[in-house]
PDB file of N, CA and C in Angstrom:
ATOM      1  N   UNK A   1       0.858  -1.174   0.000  1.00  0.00           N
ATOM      2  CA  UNK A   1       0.000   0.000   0.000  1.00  0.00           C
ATOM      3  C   UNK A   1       0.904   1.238   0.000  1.00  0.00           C
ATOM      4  N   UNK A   2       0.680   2.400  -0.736  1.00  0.00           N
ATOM      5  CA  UNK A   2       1.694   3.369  -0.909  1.00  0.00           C
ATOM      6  C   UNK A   2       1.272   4.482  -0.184  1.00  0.00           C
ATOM      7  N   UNK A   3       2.161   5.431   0.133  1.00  0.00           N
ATOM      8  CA  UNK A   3       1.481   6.432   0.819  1.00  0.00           C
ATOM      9  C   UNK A   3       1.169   7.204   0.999  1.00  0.00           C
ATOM     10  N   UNK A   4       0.216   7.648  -0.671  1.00  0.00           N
ATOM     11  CA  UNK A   4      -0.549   8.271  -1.107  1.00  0.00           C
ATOM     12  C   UNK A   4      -1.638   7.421  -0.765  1.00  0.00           C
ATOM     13  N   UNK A   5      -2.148   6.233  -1.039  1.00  0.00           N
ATOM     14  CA  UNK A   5      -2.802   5.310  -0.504  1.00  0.00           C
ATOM     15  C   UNK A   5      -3.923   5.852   0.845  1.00  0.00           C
ATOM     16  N   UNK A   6      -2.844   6.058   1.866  1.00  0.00           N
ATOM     17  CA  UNK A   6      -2.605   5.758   3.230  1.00  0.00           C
ATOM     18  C   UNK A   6      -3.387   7.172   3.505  1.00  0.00           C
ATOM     19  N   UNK A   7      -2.829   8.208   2.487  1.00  0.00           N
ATOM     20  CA  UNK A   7      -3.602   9.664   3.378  1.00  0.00           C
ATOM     21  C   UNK A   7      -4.980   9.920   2.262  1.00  0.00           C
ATOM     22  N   UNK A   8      -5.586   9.044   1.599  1.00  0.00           N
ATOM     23  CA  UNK A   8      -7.022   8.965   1.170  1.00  0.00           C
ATOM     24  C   UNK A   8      -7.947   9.030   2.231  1.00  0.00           C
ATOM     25  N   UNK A   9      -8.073   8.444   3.250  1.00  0.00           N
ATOM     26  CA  UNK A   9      -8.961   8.937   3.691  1.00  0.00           C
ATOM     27  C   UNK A   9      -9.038  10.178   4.351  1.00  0.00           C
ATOM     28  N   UNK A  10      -7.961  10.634   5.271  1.00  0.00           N
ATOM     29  CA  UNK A  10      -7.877  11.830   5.999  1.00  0.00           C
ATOM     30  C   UNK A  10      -8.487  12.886   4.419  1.00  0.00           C
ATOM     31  N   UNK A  11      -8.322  13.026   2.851  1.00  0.00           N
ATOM     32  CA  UNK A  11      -8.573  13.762   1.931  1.00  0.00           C
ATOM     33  C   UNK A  11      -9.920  13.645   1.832  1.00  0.00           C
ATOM     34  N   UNK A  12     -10.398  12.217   1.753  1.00  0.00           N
ATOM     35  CA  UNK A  12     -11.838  11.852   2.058  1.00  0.00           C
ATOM     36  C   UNK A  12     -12.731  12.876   2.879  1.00  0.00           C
ATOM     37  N   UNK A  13     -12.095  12.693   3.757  1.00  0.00           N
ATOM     38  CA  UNK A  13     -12.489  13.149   5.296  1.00  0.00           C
ATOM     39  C   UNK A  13     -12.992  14.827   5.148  1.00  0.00           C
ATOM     40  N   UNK A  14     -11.519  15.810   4.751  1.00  0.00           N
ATOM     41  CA  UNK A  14     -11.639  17.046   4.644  1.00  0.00           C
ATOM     42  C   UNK A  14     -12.668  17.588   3.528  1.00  0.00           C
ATOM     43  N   UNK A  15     -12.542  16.295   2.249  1.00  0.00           N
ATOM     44  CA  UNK A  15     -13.706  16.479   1.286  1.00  0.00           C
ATOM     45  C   UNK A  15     -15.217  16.825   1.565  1.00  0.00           C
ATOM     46  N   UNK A  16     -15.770  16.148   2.511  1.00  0.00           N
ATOM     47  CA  UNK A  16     -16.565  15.620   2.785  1.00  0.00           C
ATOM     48  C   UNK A  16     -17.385  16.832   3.943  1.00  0.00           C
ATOM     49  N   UNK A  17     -16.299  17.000   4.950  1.00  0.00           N
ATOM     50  CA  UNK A  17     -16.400  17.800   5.701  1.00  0.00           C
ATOM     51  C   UNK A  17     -16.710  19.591   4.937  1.00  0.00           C
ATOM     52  N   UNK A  18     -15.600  19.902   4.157  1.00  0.00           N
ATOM     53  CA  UNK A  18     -15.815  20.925   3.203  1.00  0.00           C
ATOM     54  C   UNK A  18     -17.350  21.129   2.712  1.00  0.00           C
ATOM     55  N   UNK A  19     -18.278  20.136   2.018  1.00  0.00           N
ATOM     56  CA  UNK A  19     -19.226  19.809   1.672  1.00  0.00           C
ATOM     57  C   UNK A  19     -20.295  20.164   2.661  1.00  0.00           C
ATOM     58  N   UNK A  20     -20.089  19.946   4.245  1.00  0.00           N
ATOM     59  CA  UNK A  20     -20.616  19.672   5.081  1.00  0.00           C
ATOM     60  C   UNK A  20     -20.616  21.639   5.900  1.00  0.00           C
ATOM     61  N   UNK A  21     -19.629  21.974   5.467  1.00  0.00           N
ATOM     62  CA  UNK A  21     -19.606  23.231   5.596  1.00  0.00           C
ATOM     63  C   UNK A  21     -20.255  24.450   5.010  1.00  0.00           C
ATOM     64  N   UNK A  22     -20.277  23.867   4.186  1.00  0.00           N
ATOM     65  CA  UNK A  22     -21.214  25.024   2.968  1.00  0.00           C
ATOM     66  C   UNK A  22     -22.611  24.860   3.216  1.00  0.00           C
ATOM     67  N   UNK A  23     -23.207  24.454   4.423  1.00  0.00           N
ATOM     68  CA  UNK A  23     -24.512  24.884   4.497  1.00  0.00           C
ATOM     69  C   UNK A  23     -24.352  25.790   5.419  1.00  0.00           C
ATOM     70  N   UNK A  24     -25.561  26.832   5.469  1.00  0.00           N
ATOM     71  CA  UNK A  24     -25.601  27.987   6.730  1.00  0.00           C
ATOM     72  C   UNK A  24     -26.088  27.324   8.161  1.00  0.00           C
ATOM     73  N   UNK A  25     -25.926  28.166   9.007  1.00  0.00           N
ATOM     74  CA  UNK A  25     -26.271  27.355  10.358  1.00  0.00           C
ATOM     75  C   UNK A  25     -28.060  27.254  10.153  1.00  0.00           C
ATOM     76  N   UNK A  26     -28.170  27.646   9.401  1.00  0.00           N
ATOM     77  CA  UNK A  26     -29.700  27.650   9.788  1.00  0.00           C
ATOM     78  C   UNK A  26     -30.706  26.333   8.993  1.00  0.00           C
ATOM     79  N   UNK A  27     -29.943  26.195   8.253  1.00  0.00           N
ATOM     80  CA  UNK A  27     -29.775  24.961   6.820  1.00  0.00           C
ATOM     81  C   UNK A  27     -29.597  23.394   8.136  1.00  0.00           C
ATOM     82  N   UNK A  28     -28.801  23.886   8.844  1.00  0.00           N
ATOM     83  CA  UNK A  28     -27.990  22.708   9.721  1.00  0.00           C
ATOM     84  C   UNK A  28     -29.145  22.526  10.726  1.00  0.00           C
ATOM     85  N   UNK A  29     -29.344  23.799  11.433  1.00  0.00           N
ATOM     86  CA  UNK A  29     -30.672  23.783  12.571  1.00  0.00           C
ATOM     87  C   UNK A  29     -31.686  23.436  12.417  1.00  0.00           C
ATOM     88  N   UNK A  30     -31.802  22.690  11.077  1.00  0.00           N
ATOM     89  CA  UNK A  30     -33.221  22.362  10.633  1.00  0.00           C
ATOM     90  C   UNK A  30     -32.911  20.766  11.109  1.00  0.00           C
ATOM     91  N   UNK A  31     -31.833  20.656  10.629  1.00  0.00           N
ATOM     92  CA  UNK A  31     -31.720  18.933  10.996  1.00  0.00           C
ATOM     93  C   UNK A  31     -30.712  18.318  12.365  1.00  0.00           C
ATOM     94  N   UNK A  32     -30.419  19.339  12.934  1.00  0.00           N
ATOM     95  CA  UNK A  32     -29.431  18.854  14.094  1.00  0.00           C
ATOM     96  C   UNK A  32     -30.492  18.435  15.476  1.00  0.00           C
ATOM     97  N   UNK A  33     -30.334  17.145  15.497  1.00  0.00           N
ATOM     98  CA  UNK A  33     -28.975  16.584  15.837  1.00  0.00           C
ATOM     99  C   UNK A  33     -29.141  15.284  15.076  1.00  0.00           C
ATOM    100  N   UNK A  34     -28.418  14.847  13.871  1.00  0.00           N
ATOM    101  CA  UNK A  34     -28.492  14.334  13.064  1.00  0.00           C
ATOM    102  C   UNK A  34     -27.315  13.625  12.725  1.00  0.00           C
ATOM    103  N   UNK A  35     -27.396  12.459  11.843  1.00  0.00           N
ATOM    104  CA  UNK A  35     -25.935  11.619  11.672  1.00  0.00           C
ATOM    105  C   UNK A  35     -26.422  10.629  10.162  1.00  0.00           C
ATOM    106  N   UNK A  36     -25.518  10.063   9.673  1.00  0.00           N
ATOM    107  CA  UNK A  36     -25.884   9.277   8.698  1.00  0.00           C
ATOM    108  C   UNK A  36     -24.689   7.966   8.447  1.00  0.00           C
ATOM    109  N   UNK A  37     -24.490   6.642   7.918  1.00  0.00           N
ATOM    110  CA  UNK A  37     -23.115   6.533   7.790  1.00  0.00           C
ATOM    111  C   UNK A  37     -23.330   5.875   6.449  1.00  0.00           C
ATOM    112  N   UNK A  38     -22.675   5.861   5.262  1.00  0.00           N
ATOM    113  CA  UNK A  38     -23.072   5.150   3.930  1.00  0.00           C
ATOM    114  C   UNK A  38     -21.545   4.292   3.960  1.00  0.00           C
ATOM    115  N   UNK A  39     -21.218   4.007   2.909  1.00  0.00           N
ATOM    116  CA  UNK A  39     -20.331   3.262   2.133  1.00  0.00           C
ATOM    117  C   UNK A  39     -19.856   4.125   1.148  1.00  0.00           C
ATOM    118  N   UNK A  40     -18.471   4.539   0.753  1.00  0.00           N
ATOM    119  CA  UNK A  40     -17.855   5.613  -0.196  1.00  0.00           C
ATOM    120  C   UNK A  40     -16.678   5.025  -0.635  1.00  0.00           C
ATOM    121  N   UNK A  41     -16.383   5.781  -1.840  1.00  0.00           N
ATOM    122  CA  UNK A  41     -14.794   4.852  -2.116  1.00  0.00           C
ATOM    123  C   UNK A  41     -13.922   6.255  -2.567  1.00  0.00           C
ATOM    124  N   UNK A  42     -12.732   6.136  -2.284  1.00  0.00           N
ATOM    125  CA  UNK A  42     -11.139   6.928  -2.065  1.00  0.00           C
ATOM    126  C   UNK A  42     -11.299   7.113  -3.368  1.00  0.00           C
ATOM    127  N   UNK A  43     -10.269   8.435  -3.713  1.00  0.00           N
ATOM    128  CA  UNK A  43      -9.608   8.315  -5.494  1.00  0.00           C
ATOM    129  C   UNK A  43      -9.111   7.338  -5.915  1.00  0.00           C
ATOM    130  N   UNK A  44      -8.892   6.793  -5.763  1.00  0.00           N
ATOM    131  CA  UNK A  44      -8.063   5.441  -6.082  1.00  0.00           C
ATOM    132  C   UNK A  44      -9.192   4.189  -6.234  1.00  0.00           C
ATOM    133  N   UNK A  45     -10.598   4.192  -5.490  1.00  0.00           N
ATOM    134  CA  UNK A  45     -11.085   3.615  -5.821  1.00  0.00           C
ATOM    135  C   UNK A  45     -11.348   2.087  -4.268  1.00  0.00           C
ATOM    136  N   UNK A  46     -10.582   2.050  -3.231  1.00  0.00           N
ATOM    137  CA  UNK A  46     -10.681   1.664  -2.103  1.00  0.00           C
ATOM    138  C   UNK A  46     -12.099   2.133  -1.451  1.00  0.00           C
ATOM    139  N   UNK A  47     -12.743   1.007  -1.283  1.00  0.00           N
ATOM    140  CA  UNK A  47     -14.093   1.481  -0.750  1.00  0.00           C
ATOM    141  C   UNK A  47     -13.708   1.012   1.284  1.00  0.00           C
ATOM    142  N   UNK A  48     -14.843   2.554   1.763  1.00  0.00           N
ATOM    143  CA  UNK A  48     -14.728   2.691   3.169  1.00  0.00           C
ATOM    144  C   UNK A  48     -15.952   3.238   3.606  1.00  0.00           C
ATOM    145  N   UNK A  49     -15.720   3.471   4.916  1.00  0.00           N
ATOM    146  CA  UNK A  49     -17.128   3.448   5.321  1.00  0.00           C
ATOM    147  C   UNK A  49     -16.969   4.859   6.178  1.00  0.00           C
ATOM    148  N   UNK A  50     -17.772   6.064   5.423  1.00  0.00           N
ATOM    149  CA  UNK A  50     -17.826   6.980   5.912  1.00  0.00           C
ATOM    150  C   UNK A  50     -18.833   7.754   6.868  1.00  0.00           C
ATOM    151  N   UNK A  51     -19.044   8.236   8.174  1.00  0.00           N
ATOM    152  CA  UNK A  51     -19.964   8.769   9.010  1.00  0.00           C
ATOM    153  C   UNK A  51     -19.972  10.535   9.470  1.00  0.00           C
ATOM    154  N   UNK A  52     -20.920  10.882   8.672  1.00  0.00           N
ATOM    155  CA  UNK A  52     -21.287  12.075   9.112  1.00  0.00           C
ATOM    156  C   UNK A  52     -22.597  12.548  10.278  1.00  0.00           C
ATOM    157  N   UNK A  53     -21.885  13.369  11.123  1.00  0.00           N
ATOM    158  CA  UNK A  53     -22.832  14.300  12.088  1.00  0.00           C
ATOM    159  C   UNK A  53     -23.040  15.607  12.289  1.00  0.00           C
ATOM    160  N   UNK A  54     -24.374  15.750  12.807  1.00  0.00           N
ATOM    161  CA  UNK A  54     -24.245  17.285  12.744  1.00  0.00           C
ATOM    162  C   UNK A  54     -25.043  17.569  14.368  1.00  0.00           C
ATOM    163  N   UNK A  55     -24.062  18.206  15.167  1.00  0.00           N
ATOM    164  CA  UNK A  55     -24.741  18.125  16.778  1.00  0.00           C
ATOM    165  C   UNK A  55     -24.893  19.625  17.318  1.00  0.00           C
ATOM    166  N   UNK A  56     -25.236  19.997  18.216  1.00  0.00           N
ATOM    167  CA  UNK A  56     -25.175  20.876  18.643  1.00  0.00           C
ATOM    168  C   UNK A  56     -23.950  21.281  19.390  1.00  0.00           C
ATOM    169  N   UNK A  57     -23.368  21.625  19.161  1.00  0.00           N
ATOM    170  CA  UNK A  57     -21.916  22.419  20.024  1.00  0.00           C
ATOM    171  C   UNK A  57     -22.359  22.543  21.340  1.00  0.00           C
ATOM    172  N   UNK A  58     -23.244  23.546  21.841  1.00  0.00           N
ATOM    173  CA  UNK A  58     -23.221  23.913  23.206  1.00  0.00           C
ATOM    174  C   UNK A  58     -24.299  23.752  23.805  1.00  0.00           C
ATOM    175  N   UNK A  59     -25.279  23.306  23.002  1.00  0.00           N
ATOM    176  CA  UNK A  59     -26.544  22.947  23.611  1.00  0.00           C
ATOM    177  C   UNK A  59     -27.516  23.297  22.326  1.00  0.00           C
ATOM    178  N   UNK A  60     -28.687  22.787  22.507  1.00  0.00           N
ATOM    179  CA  UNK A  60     -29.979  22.884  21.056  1.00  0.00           C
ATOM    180  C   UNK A  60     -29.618  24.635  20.703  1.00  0.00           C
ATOM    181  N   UNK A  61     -30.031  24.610  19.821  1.00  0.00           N
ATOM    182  CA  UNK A  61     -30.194  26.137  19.333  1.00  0.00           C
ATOM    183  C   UNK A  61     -28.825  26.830  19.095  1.00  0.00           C
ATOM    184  N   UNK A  62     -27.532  26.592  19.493  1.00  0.00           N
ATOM    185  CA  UNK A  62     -26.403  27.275  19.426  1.00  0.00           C
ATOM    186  C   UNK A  62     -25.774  27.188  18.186  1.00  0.00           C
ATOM    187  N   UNK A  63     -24.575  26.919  18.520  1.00  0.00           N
ATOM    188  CA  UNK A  63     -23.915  26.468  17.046  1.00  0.00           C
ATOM    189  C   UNK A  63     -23.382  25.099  16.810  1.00  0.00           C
ATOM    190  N   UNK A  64     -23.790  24.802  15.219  1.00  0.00           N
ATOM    191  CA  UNK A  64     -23.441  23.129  15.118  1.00  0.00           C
ATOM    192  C   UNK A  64     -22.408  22.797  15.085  1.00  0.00           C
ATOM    193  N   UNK A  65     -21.861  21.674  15.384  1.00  0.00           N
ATOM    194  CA  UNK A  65     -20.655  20.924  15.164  1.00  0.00           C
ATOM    195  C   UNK A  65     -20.736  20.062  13.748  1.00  0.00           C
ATOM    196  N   UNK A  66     -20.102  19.835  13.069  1.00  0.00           N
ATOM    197  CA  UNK A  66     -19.864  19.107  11.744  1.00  0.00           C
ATOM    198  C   UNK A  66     -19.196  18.069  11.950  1.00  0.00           C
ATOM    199  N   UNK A  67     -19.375  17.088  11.925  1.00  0.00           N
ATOM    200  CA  UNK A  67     -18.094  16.262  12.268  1.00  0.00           C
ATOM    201  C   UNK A  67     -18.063  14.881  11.177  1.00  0.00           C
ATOM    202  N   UNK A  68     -17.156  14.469  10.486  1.00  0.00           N
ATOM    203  CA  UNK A  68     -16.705  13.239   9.635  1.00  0.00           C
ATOM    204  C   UNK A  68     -16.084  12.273  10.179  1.00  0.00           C
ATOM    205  N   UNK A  69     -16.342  11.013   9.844  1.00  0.00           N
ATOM    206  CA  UNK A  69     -15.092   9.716   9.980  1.00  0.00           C
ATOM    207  C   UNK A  69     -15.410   9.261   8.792  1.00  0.00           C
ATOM    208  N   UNK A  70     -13.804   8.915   8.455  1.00  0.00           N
ATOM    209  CA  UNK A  70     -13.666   8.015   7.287  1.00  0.00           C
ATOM    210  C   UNK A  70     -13.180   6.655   7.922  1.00  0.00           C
ATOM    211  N   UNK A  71     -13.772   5.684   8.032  1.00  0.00           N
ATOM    212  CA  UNK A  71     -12.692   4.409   8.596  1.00  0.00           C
ATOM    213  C   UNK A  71     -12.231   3.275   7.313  1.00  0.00           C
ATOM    214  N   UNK A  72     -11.427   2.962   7.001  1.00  0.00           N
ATOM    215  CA  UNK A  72     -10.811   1.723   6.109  1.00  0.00           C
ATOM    216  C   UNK A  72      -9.479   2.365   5.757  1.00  0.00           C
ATOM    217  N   UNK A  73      -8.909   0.836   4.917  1.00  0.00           N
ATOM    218  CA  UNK A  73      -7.850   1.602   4.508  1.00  0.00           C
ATOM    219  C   UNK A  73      -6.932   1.292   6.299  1.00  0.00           C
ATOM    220  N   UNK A  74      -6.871   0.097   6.911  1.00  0.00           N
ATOM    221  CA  UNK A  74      -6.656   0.268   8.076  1.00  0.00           C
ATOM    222  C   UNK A  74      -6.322   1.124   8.716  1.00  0.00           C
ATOM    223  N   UNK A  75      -7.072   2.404   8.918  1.00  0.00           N
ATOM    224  CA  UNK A  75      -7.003   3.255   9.939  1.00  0.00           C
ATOM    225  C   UNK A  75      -8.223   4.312   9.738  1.00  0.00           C
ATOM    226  N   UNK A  76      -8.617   5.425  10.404  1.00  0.00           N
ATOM    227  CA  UNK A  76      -9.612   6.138  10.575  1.00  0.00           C
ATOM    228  C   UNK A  76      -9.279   7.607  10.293  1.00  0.00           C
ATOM    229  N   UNK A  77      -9.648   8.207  10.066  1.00  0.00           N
ATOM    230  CA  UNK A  77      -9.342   9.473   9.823  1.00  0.00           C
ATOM    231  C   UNK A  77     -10.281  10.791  10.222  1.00  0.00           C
ATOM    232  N   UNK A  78      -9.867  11.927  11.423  1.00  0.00           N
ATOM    233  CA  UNK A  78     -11.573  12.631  11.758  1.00  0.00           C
ATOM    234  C   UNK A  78     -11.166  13.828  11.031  1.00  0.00           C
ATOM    235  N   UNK A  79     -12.043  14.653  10.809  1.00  0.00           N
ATOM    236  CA  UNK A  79     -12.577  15.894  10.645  1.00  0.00           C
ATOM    237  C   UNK A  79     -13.601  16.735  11.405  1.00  0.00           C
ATOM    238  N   UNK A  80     -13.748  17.801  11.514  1.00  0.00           N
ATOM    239  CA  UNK A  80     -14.780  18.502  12.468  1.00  0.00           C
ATOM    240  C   UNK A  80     -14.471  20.135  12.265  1.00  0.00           C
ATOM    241  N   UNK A  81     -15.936  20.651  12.219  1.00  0.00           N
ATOM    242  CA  UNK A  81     -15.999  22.587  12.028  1.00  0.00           C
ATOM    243  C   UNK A  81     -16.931  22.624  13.005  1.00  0.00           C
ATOM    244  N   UNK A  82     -17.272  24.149  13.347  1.00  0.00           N
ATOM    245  CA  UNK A  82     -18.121  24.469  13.996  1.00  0.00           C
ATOM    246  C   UNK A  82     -18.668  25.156  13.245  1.00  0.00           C
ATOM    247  N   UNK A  83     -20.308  25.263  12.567  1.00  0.00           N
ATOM    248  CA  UNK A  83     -20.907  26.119  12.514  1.00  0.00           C
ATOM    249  C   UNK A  83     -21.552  27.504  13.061  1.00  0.00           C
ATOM    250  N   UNK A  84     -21.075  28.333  13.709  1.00  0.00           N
ATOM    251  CA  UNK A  84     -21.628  29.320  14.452  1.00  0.00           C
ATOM    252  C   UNK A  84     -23.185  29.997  14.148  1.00  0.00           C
ATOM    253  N   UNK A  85     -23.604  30.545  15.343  1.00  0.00           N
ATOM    254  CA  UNK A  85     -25.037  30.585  14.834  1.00  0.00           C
ATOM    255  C   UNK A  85     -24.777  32.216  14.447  1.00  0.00           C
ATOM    256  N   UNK A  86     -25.173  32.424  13.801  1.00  0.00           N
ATOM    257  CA  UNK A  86     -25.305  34.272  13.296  1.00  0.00           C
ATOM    258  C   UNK A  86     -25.787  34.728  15.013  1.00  0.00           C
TER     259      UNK A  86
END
């Protein structure tokens, strides 16, 4: 396994998360406290199993937390933003 390989998922991860960022907090407050986990595959084509959440940071109503795991590829990789509330 090479190790370009090896940092697919952590790229996964920030991908994903990026994605996860571009909604407004208010977009997010509609669905927090929320999670999902599917099946995804790397550039390369290595399939893993990715889990997204979206929680409340400091309590209901505040600002969300974003958070990713990529796991395969033997090892895991996190990501995480905070959405702030306006």
């Amino acid at each position: 396994m090479s190790a370009q390989t090896l940092l697919e998922p952590d790229a996964l991860a920030a991908e994903e998360l990026g994605a996860a960022c571009t909604l407004s907090w208010r977009e997010l407050a509609r669905i927090a406290p929320w999670g999902d986990a599917y099946r995804g595959f790397t550039a390369s084509g290595a399939e893993v199993d990715i889990e997204r959440a979206y929680l409340w940071s400091d309590g209901e109503g505040g600002d969300v937390l974003c958070e990713v795991v990529v796991r395969g590829l033997g090892g895991e990789a996190q990501a995480g933003c905070v959405v702030r509330k306006p």
